[in-house]
PDB file of N, CA and C in Angstrom:
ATOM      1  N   UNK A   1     -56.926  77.812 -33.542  1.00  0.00           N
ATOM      2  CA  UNK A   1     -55.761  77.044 -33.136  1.00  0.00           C
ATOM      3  C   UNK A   1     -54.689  78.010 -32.660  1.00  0.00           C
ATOM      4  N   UNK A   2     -54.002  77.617 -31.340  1.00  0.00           N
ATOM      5  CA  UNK A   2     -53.117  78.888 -30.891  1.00  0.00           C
ATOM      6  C   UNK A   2     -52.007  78.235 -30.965  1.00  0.00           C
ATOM      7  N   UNK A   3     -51.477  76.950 -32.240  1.00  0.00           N
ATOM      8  CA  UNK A   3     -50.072  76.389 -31.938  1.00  0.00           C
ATOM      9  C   UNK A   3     -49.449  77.696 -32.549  1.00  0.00           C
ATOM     10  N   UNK A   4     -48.047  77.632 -32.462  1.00  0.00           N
ATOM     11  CA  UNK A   4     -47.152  77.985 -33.259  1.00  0.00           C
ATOM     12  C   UNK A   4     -47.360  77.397 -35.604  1.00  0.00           C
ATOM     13  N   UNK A   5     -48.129  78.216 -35.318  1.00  0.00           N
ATOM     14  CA  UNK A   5     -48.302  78.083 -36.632  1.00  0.00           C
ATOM     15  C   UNK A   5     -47.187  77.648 -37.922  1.00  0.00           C
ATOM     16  N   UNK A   6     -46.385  78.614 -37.956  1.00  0.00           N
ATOM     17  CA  UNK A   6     -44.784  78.531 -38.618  1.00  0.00           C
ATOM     18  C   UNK A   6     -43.862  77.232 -38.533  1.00  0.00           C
ATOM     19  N   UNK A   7     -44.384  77.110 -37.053  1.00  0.00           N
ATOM     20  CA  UNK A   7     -43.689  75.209 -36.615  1.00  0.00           C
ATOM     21  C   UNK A   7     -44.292  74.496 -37.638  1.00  0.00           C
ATOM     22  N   UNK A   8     -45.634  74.403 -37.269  1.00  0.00           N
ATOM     23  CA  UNK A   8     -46.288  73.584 -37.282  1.00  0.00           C
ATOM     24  C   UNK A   8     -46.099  73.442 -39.150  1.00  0.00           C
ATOM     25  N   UNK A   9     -46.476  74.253 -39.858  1.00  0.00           N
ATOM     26  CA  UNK A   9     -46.474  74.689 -41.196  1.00  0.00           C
ATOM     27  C   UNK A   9     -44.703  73.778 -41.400  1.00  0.00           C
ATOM     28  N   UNK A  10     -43.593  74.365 -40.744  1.00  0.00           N
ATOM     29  CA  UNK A  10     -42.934  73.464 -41.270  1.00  0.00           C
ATOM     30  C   UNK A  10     -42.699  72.022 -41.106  1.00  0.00           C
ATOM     31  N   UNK A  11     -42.990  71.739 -40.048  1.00  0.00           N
ATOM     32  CA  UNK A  11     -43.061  70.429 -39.782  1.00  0.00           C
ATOM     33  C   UNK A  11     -43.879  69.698 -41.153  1.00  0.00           C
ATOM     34  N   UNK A  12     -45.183  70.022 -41.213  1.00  0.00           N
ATOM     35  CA  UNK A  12     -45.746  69.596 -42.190  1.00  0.00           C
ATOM     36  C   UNK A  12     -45.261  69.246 -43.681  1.00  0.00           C
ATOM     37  N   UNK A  13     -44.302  70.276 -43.885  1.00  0.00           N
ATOM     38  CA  UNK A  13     -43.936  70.542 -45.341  1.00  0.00           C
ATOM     39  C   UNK A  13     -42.560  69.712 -45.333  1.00  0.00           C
ATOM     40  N   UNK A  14     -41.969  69.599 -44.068  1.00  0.00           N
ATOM     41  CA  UNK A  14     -41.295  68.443 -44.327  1.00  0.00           C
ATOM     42  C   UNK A  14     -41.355  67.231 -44.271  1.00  0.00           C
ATOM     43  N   UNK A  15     -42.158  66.768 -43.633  1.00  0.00           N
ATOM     44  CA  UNK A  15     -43.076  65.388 -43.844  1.00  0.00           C
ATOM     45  C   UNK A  15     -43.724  65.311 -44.856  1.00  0.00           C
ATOM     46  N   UNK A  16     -44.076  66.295 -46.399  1.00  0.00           N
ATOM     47  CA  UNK A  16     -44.816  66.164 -47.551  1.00  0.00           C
ATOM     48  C   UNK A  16     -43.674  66.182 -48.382  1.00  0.00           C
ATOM     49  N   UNK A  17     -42.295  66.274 -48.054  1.00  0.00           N
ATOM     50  CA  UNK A  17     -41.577  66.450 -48.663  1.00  0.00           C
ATOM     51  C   UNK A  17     -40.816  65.124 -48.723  1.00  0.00           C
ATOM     52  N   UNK A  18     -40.421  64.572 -47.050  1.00  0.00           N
ATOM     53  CA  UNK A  18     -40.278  63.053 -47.180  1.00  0.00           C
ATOM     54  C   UNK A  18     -41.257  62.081 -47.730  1.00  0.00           C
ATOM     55  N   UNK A  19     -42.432  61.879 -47.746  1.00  0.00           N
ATOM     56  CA  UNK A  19     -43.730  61.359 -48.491  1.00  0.00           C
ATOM     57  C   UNK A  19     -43.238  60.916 -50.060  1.00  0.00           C
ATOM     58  N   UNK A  20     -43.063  62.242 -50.366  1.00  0.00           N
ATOM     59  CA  UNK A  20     -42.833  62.277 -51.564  1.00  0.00           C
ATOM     60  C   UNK A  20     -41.647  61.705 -52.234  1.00  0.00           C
ATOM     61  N   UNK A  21     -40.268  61.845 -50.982  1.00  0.00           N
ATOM     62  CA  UNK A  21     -39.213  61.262 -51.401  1.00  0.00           C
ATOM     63  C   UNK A  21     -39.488  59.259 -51.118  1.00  0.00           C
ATOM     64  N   UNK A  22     -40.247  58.969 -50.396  1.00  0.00           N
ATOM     65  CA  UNK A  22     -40.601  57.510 -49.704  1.00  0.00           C
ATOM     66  C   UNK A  22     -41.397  57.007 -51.491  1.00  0.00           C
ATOM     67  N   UNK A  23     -42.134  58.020 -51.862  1.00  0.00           N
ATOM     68  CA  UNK A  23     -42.910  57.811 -52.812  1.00  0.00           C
ATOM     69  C   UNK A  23     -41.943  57.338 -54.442  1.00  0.00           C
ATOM     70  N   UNK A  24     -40.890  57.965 -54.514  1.00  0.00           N
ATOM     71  CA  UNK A  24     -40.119  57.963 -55.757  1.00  0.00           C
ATOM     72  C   UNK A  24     -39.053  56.655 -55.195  1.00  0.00           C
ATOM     73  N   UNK A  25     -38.883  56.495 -53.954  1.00  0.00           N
ATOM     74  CA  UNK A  25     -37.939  55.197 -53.279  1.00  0.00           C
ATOM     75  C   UNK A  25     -38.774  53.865 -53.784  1.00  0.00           C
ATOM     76  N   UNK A  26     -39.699  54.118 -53.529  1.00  0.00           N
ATOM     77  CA  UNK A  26     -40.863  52.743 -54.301  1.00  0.00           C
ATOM     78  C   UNK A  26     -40.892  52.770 -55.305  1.00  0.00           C
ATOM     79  N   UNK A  27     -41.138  53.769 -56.358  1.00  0.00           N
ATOM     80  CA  UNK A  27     -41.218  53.404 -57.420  1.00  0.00           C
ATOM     81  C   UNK A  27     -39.877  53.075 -58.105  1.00  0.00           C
ATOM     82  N   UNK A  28     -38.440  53.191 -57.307  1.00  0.00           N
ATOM     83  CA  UNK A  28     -37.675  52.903 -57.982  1.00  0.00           C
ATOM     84  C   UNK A  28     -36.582  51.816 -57.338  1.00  0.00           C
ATOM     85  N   UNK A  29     -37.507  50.614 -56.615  1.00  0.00           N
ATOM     86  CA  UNK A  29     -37.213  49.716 -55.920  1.00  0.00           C
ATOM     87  C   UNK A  29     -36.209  49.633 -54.715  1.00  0.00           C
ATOM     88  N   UNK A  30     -36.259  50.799 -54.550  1.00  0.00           N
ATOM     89  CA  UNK A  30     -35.135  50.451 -52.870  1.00  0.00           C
ATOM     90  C   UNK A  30     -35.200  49.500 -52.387  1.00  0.00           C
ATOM     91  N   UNK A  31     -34.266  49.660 -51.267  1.00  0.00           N
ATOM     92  CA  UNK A  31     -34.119  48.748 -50.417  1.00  0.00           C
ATOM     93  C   UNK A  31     -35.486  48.773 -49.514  1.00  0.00           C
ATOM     94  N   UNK A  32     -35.842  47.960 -48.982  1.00  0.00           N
ATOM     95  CA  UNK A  32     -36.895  47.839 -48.094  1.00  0.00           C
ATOM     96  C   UNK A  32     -36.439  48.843 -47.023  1.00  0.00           C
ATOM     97  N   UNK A  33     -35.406  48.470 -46.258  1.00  0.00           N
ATOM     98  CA  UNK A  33     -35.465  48.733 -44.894  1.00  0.00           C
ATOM     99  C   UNK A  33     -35.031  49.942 -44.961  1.00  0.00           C
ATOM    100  N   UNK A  34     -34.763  50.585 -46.254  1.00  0.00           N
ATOM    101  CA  UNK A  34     -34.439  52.280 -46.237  1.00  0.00           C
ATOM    102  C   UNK A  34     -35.761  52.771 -46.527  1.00  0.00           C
ATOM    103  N   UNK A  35     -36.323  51.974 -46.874  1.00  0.00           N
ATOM    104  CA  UNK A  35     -38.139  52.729 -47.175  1.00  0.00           C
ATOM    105  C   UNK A  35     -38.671  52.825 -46.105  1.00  0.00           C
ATOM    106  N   UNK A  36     -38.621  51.576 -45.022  1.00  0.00           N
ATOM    107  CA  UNK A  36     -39.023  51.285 -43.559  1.00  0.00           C
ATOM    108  C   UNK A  36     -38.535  52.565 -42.734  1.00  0.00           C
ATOM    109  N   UNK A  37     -37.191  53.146 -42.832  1.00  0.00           N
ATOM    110  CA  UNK A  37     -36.425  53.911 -42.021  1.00  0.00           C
ATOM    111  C   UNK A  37     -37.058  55.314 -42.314  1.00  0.00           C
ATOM    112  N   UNK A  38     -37.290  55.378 -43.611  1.00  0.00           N
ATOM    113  CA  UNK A  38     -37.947  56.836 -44.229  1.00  0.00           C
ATOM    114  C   UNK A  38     -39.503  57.096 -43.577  1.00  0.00           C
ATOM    115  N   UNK A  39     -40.524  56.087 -43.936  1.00  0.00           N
ATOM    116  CA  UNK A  39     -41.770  56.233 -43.245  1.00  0.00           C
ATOM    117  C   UNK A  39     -41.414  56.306 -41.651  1.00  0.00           C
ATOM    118  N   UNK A  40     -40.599  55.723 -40.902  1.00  0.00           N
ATOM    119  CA  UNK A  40     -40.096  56.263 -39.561  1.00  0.00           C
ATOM    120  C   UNK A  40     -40.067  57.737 -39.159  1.00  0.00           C
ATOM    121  N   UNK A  41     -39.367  57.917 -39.989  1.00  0.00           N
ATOM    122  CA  UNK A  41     -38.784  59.135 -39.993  1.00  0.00           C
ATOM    123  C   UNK A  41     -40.063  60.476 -39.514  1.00  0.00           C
ATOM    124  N   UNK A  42     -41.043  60.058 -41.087  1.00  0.00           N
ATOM    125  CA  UNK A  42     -41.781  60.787 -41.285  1.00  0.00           C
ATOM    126  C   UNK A  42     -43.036  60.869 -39.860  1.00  0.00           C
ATOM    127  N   UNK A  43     -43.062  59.729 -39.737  1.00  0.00           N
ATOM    128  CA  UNK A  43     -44.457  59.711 -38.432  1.00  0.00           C
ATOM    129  C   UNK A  43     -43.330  60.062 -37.374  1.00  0.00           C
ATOM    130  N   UNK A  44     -42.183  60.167 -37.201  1.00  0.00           N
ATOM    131  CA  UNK A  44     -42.038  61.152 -35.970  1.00  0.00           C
ATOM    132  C   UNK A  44     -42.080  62.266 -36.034  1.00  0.00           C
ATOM    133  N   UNK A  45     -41.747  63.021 -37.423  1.00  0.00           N
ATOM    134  CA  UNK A  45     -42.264  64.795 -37.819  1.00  0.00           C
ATOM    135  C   UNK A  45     -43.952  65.178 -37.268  1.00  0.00           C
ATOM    136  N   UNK A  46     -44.277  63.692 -37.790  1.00  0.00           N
ATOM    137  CA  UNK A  46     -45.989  64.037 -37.685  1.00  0.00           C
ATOM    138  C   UNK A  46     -46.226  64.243 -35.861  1.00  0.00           C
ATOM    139  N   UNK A  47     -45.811  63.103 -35.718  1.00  0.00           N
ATOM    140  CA  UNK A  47     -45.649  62.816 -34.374  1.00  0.00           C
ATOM    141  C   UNK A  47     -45.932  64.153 -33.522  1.00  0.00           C
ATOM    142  N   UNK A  48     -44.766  64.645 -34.099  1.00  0.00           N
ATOM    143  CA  UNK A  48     -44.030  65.967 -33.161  1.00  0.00           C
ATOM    144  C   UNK A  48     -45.202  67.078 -33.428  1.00  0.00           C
ATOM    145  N   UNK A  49     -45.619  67.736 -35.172  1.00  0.00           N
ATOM    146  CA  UNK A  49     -46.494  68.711 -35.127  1.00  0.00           C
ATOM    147  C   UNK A  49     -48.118  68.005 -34.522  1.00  0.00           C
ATOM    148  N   UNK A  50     -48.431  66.926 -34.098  1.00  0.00           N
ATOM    149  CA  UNK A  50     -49.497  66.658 -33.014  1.00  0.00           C
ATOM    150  C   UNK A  50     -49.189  67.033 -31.851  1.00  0.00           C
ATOM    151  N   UNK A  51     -48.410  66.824 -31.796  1.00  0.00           N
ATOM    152  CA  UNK A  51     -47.915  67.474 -30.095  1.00  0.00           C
ATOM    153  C   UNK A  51     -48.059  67.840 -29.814  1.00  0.00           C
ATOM    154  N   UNK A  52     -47.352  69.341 -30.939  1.00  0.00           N
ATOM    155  CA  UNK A  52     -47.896  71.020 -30.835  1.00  0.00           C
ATOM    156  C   UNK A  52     -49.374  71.469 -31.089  1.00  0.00           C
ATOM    157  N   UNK A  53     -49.645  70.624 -31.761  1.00  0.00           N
ATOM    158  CA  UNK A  53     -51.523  71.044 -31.818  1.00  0.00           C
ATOM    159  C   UNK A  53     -52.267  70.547 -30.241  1.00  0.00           C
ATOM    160  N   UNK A  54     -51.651  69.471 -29.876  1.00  0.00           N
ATOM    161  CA  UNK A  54     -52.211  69.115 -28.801  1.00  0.00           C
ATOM    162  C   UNK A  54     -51.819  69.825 -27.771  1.00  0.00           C
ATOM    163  N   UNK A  55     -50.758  70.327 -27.485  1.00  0.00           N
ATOM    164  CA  UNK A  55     -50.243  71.043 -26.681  1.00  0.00           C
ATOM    165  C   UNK A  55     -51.037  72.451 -26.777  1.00  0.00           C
ATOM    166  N   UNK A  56     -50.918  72.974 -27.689  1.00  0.00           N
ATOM    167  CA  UNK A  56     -51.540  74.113 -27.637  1.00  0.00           C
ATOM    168  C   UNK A  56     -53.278  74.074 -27.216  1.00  0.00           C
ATOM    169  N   UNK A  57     -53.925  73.158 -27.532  1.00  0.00           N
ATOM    170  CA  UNK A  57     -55.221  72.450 -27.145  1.00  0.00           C
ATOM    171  C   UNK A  57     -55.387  72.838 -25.656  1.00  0.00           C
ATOM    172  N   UNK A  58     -54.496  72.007 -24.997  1.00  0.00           N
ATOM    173  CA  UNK A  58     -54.467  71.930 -23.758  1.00  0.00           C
ATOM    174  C   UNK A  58     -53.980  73.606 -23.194  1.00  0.00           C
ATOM    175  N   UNK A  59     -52.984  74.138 -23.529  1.00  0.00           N
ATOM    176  CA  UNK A  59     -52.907  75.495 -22.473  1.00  0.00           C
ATOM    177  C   UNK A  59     -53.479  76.311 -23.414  1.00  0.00           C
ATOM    178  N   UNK A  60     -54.661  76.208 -24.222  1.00  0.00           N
ATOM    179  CA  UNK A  60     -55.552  76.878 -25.105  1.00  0.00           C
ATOM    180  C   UNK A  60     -56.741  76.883 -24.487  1.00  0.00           C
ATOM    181  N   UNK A  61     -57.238  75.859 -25.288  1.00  0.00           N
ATOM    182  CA  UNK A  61     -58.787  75.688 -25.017  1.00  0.00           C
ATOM    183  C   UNK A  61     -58.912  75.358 -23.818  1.00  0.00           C
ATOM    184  N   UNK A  62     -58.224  74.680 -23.249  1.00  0.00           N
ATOM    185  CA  UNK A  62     -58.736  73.936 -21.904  1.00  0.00           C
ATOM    186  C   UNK A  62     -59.022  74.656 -20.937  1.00  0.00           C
ATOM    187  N   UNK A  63     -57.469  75.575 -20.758  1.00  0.00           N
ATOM    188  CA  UNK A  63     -57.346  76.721 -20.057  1.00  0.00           C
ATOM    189  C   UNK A  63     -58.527  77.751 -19.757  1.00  0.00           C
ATOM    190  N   UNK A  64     -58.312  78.292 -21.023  1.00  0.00           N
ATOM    191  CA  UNK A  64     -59.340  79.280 -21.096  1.00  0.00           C
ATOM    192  C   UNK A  64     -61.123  79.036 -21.499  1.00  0.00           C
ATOM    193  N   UNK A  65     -61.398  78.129 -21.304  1.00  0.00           N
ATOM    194  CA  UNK A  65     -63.026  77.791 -21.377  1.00  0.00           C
ATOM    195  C   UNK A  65     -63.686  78.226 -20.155  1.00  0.00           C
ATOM    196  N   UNK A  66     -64.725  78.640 -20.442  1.00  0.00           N
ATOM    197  CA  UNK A  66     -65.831  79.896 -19.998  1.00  0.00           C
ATOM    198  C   UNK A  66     -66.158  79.554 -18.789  1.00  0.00           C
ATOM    199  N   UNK A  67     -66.223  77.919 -18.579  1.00  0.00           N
ATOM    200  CA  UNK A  67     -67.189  77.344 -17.627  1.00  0.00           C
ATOM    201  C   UNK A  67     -66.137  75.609 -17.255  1.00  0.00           C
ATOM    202  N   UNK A  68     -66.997  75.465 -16.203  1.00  0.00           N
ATOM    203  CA  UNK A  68     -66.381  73.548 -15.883  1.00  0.00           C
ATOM    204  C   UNK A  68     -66.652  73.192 -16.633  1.00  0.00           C
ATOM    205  N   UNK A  69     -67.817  73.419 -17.140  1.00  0.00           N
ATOM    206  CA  UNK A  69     -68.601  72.098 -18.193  1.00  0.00           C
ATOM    207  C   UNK A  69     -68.083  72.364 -19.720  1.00  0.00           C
ATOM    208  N   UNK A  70     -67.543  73.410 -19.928  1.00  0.00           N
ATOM    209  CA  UNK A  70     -66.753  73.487 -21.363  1.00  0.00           C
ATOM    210  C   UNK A  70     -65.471  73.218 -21.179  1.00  0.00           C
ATOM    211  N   UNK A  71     -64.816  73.382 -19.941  1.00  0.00           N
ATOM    212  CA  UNK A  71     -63.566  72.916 -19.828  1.00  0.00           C
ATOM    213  C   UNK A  71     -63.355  71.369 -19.809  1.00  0.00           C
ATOM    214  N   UNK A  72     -64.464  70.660 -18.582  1.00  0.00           N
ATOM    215  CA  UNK A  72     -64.477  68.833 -18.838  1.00  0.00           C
ATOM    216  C   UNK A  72     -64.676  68.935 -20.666  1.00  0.00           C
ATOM    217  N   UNK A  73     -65.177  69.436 -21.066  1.00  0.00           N
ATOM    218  CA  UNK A  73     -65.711  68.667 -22.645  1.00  0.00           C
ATOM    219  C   UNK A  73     -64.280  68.850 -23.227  1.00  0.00           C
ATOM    220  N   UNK A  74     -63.439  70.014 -23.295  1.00  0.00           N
ATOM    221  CA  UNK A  74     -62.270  70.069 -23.931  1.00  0.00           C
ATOM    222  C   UNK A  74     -61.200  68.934 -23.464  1.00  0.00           C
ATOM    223  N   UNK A  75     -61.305  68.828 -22.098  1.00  0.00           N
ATOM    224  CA  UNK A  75     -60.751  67.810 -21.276  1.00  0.00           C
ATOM    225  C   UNK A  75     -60.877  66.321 -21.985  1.00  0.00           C
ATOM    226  N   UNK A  76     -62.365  65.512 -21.997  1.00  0.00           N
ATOM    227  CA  UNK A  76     -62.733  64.866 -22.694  1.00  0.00           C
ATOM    228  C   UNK A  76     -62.197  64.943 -24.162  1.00  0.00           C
ATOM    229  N   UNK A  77     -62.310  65.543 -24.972  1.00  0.00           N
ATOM    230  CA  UNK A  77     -61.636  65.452 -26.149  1.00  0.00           C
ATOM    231  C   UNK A  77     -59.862  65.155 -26.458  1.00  0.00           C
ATOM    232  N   UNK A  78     -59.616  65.716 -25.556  1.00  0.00           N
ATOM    233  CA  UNK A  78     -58.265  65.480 -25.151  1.00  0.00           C
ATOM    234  C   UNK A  78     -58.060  64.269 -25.340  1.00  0.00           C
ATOM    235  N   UNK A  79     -58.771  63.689 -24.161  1.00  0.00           N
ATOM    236  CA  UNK A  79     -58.467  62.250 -23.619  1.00  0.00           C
ATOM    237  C   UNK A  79     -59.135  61.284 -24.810  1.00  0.00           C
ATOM    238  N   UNK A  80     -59.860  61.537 -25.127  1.00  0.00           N
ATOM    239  CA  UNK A  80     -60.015  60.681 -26.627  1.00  0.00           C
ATOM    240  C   UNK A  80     -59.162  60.549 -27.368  1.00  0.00           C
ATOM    241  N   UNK A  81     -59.049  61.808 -27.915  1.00  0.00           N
ATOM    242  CA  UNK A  81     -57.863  61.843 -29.329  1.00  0.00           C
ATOM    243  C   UNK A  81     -56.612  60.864 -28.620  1.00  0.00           C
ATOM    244  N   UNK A  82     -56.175  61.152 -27.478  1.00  0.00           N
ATOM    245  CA  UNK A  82     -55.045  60.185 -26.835  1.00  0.00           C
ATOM    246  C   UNK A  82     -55.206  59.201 -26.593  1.00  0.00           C
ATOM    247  N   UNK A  83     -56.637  58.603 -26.518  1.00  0.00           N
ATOM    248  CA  UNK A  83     -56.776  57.235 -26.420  1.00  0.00           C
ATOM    249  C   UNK A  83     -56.608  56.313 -27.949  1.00  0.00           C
ATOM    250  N   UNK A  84     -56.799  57.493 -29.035  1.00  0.00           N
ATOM    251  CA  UNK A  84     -57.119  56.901 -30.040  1.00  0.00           C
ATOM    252  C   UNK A  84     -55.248  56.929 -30.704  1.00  0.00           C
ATOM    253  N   UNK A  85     -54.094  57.849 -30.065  1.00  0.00           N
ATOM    254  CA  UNK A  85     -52.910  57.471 -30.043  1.00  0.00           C
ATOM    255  C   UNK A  85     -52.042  56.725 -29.514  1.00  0.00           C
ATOM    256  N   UNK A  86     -52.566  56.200 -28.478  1.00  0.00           N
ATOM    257  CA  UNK A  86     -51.526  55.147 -27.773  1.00  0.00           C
ATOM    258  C   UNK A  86     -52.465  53.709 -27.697  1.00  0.00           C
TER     259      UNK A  86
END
């Protein structure tokens, strides 16, 4: 993987960190729509470190593959994983 690792690492750790805060909001009956606003929150962190994995995918692997036919397959994968996001 050629993302920005350090991003990516924090991104993560702050989305395990909101999780966890979404997690103690339930168990101690919030408000709904501040629980709603929190899981928001969190899938746009996630959101964002896919990005960077995908991003890096693309001027990574794609880029640099040996041949057409390893580059369509990285290509192809691409376009999956994105079909399977939008």
């Amino acid at each position: 993987m050629q993302a920005d690792k350090a991003k990516i690492n924090r991104l993560l750790k702050t989305a395990r960190g909101q999780i966890e805060g979404i997690l103690k909001m339930v168990e101690e009956d919030r408000y709904c729509m501040d629980i709603s606003h929190q899981l928001m929150a969190t899938e746009a962190i996630l959101n964002k470190a896919n990005k960077e994995i995908l991003t890096a995918h693309l001027k990574s692997c794609v880029t640099n593959a040996k041949t057409d036919e390893e580059r369509e397959e990285k290509v192809d994968e691409l376009v999956a994983m994105l079909g399977k996001i939008m």
